[in-house]
N, C-alpha and C. Protein backbone atom coordinates (compact mmCIF):
# COMPACT_ATOMS: atom_id res chain seq x y z
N UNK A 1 -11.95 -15.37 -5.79
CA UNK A 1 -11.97 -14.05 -5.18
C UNK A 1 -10.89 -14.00 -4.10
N UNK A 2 -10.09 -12.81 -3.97
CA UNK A 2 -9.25 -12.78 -3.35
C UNK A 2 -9.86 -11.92 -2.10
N UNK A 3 -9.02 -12.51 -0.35
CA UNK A 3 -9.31 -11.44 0.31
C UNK A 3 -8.02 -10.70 1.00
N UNK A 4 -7.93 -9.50 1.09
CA UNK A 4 -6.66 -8.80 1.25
C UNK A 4 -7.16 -8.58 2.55
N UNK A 5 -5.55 -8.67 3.51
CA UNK A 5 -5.56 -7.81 4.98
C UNK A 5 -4.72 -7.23 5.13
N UNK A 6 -4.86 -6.14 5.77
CA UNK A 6 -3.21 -4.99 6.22
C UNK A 6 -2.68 -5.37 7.63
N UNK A 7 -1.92 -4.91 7.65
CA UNK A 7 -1.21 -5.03 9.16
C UNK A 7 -0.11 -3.44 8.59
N UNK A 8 -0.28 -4.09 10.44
CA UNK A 8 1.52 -3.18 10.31
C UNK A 8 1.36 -1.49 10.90
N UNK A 9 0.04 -1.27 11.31
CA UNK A 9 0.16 0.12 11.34
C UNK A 9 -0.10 0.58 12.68
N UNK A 10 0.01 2.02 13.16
CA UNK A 10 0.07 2.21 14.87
C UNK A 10 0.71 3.68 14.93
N UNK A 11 1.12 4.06 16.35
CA UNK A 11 0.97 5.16 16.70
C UNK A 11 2.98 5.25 16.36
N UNK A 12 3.16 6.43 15.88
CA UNK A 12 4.62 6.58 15.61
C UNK A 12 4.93 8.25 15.62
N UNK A 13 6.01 8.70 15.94
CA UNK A 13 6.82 9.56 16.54
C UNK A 13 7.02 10.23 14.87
N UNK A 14 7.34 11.43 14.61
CA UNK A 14 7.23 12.31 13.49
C UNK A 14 8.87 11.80 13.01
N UNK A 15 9.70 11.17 11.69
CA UNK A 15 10.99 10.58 11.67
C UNK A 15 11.07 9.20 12.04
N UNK A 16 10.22 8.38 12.08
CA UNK A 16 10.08 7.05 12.51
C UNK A 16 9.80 6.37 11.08
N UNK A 17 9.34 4.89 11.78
CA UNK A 17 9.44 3.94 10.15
C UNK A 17 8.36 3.50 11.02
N UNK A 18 7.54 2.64 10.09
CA UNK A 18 6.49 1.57 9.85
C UNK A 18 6.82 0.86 8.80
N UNK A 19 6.37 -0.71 9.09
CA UNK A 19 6.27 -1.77 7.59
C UNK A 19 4.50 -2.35 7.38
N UNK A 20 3.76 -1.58 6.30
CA UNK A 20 2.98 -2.29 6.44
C UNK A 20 2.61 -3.23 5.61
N UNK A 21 2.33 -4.31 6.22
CA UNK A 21 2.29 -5.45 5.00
C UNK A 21 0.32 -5.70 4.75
N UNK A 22 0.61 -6.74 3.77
CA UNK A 22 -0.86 -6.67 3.33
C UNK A 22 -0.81 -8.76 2.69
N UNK A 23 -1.08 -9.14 3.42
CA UNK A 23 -1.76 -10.48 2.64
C UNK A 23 -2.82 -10.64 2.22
N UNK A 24 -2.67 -11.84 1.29
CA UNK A 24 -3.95 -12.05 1.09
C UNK A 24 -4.21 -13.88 1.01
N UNK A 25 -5.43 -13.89 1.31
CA UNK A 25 -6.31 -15.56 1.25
C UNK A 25 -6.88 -15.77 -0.29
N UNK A 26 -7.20 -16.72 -0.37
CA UNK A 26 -8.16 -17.57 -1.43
C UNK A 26 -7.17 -18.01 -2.67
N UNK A 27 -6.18 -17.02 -3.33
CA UNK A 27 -5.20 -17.31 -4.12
C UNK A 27 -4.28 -16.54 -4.18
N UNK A 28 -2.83 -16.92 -5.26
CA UNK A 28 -1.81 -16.08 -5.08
C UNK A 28 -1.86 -14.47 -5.32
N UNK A 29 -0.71 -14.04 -5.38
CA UNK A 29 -0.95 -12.59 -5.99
C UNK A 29 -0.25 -12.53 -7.32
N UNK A 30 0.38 -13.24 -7.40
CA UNK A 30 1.58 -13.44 -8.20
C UNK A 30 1.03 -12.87 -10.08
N UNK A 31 -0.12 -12.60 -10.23
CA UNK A 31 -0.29 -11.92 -11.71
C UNK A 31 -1.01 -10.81 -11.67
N UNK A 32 -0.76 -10.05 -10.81
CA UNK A 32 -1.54 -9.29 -10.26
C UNK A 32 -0.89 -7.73 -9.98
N UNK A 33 -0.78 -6.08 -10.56
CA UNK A 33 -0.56 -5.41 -10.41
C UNK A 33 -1.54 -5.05 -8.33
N UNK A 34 -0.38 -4.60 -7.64
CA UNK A 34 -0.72 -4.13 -6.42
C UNK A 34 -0.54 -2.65 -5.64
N UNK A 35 -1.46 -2.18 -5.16
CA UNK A 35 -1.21 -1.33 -4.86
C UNK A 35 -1.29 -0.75 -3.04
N UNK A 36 -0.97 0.70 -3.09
CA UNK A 36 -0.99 0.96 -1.40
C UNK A 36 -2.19 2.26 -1.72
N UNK A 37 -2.74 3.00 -1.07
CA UNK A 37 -3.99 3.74 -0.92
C UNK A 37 -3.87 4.20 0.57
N UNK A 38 -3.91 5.46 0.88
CA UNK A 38 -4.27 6.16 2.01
C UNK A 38 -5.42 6.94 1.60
N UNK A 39 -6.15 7.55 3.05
CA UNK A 39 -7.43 8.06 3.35
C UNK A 39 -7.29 8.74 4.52
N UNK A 40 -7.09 10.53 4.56
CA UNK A 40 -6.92 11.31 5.99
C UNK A 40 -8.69 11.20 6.22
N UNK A 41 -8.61 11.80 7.28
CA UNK A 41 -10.11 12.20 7.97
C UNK A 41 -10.60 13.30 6.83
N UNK A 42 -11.59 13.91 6.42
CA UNK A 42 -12.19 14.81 5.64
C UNK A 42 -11.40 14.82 4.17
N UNK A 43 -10.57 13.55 3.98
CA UNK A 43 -10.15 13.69 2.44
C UNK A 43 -10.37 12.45 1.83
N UNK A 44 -10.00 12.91 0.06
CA UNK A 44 -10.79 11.75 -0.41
C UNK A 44 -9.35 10.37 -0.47
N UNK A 45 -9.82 9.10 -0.75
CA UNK A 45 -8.40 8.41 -0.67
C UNK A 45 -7.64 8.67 -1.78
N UNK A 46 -6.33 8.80 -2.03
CA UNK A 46 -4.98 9.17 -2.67
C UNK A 46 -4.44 7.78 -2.73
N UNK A 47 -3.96 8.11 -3.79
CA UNK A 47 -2.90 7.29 -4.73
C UNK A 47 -1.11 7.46 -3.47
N UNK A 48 -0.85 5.75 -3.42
CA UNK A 48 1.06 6.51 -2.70
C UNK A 48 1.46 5.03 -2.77
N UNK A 49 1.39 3.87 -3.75
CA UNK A 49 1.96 3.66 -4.18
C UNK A 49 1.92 1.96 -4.73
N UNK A 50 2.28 1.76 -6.25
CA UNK A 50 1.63 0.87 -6.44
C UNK A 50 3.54 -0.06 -7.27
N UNK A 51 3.04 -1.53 -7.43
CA UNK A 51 4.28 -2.31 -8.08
C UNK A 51 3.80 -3.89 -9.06
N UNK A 52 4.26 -3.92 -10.01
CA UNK A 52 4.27 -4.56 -11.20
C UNK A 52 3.38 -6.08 -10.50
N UNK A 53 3.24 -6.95 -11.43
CA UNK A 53 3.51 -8.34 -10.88
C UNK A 53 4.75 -8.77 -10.61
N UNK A 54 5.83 -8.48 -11.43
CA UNK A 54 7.22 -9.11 -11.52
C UNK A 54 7.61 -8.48 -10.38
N UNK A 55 7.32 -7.28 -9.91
CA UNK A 55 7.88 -6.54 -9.57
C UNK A 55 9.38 -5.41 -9.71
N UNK A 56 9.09 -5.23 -10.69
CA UNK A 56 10.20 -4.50 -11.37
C UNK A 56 9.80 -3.43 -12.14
N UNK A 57 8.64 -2.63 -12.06
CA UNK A 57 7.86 -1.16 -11.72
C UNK A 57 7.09 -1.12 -10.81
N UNK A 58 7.57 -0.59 -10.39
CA UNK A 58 6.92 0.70 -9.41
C UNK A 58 6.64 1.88 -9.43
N UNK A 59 5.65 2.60 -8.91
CA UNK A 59 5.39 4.24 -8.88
C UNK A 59 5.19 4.22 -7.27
N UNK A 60 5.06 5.76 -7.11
CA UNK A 60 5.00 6.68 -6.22
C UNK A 60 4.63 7.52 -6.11
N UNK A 61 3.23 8.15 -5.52
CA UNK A 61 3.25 9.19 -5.57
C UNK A 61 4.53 10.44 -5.03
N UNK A 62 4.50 11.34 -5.29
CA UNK A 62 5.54 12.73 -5.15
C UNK A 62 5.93 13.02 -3.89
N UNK A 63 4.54 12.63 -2.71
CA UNK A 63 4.71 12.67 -1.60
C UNK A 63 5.26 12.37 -0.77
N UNK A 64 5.84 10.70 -1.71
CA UNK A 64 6.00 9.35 -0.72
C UNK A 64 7.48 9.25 -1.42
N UNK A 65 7.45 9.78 -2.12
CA UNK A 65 8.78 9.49 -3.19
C UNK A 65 10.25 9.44 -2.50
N UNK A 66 11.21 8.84 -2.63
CA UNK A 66 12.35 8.89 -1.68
C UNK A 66 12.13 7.78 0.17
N UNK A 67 11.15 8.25 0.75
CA UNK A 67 10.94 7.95 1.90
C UNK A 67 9.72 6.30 2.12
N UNK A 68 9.18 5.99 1.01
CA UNK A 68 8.33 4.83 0.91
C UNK A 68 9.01 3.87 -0.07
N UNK A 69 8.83 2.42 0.13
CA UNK A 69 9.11 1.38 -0.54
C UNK A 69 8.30 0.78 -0.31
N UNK A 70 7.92 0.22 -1.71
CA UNK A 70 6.96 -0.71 -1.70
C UNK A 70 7.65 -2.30 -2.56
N UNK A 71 7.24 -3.18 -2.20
CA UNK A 71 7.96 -4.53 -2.45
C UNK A 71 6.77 -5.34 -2.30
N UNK A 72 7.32 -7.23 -3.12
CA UNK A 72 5.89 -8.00 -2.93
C UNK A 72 6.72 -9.37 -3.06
N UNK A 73 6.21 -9.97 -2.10
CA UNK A 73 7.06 -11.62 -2.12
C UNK A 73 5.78 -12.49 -2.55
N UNK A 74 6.02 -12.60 -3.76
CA UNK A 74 4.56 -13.53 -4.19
C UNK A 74 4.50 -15.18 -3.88
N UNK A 75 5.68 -15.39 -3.69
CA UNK A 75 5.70 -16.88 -3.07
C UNK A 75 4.97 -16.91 -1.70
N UNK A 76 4.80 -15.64 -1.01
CA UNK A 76 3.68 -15.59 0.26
C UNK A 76 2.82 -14.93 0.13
N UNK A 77 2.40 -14.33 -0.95
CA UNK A 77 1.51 -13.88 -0.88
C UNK A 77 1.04 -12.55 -0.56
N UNK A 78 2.15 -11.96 -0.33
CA UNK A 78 2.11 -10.77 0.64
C UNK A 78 2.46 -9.63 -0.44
N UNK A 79 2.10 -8.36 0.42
CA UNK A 79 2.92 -7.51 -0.49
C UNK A 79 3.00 -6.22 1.00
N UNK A 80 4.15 -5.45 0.86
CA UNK A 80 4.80 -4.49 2.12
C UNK A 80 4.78 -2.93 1.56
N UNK A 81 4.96 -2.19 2.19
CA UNK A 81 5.05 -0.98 2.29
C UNK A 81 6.23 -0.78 3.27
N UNK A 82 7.62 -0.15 3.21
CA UNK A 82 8.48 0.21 4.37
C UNK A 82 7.95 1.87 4.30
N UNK A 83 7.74 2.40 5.14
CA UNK A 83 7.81 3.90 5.66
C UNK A 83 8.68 4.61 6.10
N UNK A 84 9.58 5.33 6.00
CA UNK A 84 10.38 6.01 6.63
C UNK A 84 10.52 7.27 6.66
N UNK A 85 11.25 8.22 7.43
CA UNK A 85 11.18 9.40 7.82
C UNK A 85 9.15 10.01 7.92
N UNK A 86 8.44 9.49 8.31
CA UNK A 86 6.98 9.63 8.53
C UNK A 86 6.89 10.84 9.25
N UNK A 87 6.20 11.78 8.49
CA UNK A 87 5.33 12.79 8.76
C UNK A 87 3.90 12.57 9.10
N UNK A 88 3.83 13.97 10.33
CA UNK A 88 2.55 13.95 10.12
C UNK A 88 1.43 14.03 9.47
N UNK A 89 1.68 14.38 8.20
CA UNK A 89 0.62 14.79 6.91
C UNK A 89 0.77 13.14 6.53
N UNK A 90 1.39 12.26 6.90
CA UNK A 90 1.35 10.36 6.50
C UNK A 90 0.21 9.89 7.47
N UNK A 91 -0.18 10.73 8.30
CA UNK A 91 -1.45 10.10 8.85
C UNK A 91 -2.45 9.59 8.22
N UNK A 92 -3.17 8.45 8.07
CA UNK A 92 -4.24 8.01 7.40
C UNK A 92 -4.36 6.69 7.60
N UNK A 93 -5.89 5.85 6.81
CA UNK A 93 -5.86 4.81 7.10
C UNK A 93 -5.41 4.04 5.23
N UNK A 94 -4.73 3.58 5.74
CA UNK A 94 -3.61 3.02 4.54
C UNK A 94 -4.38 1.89 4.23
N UNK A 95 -4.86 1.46 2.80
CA UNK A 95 -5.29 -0.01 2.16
C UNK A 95 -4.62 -0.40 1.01
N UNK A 96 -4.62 -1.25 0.74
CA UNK A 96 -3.62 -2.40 -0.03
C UNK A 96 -5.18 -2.92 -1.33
N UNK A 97 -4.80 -2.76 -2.11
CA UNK A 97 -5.36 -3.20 -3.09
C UNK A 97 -4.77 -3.91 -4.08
N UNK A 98 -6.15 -4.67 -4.89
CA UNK A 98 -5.11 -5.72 -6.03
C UNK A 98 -5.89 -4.77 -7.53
N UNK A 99 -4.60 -4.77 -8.41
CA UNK A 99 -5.21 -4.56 -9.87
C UNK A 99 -5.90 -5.77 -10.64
N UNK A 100 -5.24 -5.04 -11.95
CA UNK A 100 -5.57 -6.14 -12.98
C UNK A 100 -4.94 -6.66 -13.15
N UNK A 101 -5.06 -8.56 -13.66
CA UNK A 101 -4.18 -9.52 -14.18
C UNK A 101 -3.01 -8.88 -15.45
N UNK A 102 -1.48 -8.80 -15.07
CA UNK A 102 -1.39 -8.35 -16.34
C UNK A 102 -1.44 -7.13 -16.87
N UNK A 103 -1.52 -6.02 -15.74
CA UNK A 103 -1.94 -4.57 -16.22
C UNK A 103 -0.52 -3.71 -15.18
N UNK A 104 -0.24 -2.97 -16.20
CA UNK A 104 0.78 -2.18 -15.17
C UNK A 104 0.31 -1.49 -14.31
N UNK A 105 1.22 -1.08 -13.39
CA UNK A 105 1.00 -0.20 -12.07
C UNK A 105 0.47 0.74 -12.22
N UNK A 106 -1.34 1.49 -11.73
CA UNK A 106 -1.90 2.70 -11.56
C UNK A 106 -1.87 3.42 -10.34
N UNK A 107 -2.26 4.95 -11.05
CA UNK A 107 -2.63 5.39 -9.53
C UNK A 107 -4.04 5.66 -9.76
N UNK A 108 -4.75 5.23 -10.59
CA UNK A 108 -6.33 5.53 -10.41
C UNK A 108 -6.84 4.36 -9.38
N UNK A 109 -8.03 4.77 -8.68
CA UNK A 109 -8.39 3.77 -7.84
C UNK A 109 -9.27 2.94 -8.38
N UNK A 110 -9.91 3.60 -9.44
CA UNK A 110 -10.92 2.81 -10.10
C UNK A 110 -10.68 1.44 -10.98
N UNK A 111 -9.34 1.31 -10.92
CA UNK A 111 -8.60 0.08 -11.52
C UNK A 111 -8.21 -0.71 -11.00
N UNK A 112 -8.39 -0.72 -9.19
CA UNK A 112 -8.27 -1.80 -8.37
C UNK A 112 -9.23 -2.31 -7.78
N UNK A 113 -9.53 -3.87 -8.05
CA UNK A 113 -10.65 -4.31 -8.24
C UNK A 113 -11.20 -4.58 -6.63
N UNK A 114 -10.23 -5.27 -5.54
CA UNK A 114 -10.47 -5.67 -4.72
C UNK A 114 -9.37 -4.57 -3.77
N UNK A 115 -10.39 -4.81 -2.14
CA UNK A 115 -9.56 -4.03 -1.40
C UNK A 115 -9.51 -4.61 -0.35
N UNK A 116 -8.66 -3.96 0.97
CA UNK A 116 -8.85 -4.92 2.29
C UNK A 116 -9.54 -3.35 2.87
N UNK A 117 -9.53 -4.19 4.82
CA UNK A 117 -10.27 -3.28 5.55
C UNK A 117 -9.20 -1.78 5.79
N UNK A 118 -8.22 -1.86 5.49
CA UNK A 118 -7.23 -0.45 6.39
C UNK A 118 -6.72 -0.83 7.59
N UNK A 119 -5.24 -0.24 7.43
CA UNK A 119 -4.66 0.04 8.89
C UNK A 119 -4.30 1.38 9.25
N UNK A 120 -4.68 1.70 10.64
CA UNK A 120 -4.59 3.33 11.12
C UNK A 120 -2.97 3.41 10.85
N UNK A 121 -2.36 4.22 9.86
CA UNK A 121 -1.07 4.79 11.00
C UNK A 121 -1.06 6.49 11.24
N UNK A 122 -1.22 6.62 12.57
CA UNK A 122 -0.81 7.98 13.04
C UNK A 122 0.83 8.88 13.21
N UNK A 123 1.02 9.38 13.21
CA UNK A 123 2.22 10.27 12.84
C UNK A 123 1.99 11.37 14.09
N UNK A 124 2.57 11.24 15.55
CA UNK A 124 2.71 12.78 16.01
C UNK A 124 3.62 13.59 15.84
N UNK A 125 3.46 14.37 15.95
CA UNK A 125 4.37 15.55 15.62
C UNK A 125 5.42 16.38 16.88
């Protein structure tokens, strides 16, 4: 069983960047489709952005498209989110999830098996 943690997130200026990364304990990630997940206050969590094992697909949601990168260094274990140009509608608490062994990149949530706790990032305006 894997356990995932986020980092990386905090209070930021409307046109700013965040990196949030996400490790994980118990084993690698390395066969493992990964993803990113936000959650505003009164909404349900959204799909923004998920990447291969190899890493060589990726999606995005429409929102994030242009201004988010997502990347994964499986020799650590980790996998990142860069943010840039951040709006305030990017407010939420952002989680990192793992897929399936072997399964390409979704945006359903119901296909990621394990999750971590969330990191706040706020966006003022």
């Amino acid at each position: 069983q894997v356990q995932l943690v986020e980092s990386g997130g905090g209070l930021v200026q409307a046109g700013g960047s965040l990196r949030l990364s996400c490790t994980a304990s118990g084993r690698t990630l390395g066969a493992y489709t990964m993803g990113w997940f936000r959650q505003a206050p009164g909404k349900e969590r959204e799909f923004v952005a998920a990447i291969s094992w190899s890493g060589d697909i990726t999606l995005y949601a429409d929102s994030v498209k242009g201004r988010f990168t997502i990347s994964r260094d499986n020799s650590e274990t980790a996998m990142y989110l860069q943010m840039n140009s951040l709006k305030p509608e990017d407010t939420a608490v952002y989680y990192c999830a793992e897929g399936r062994r072997g399964v390409a990149p979704d945006i359903r949530s119901y296909n990621y098996d394990y999750w971590g706790q969330g990191t706040q990032v706020t966006v003022s305006s």
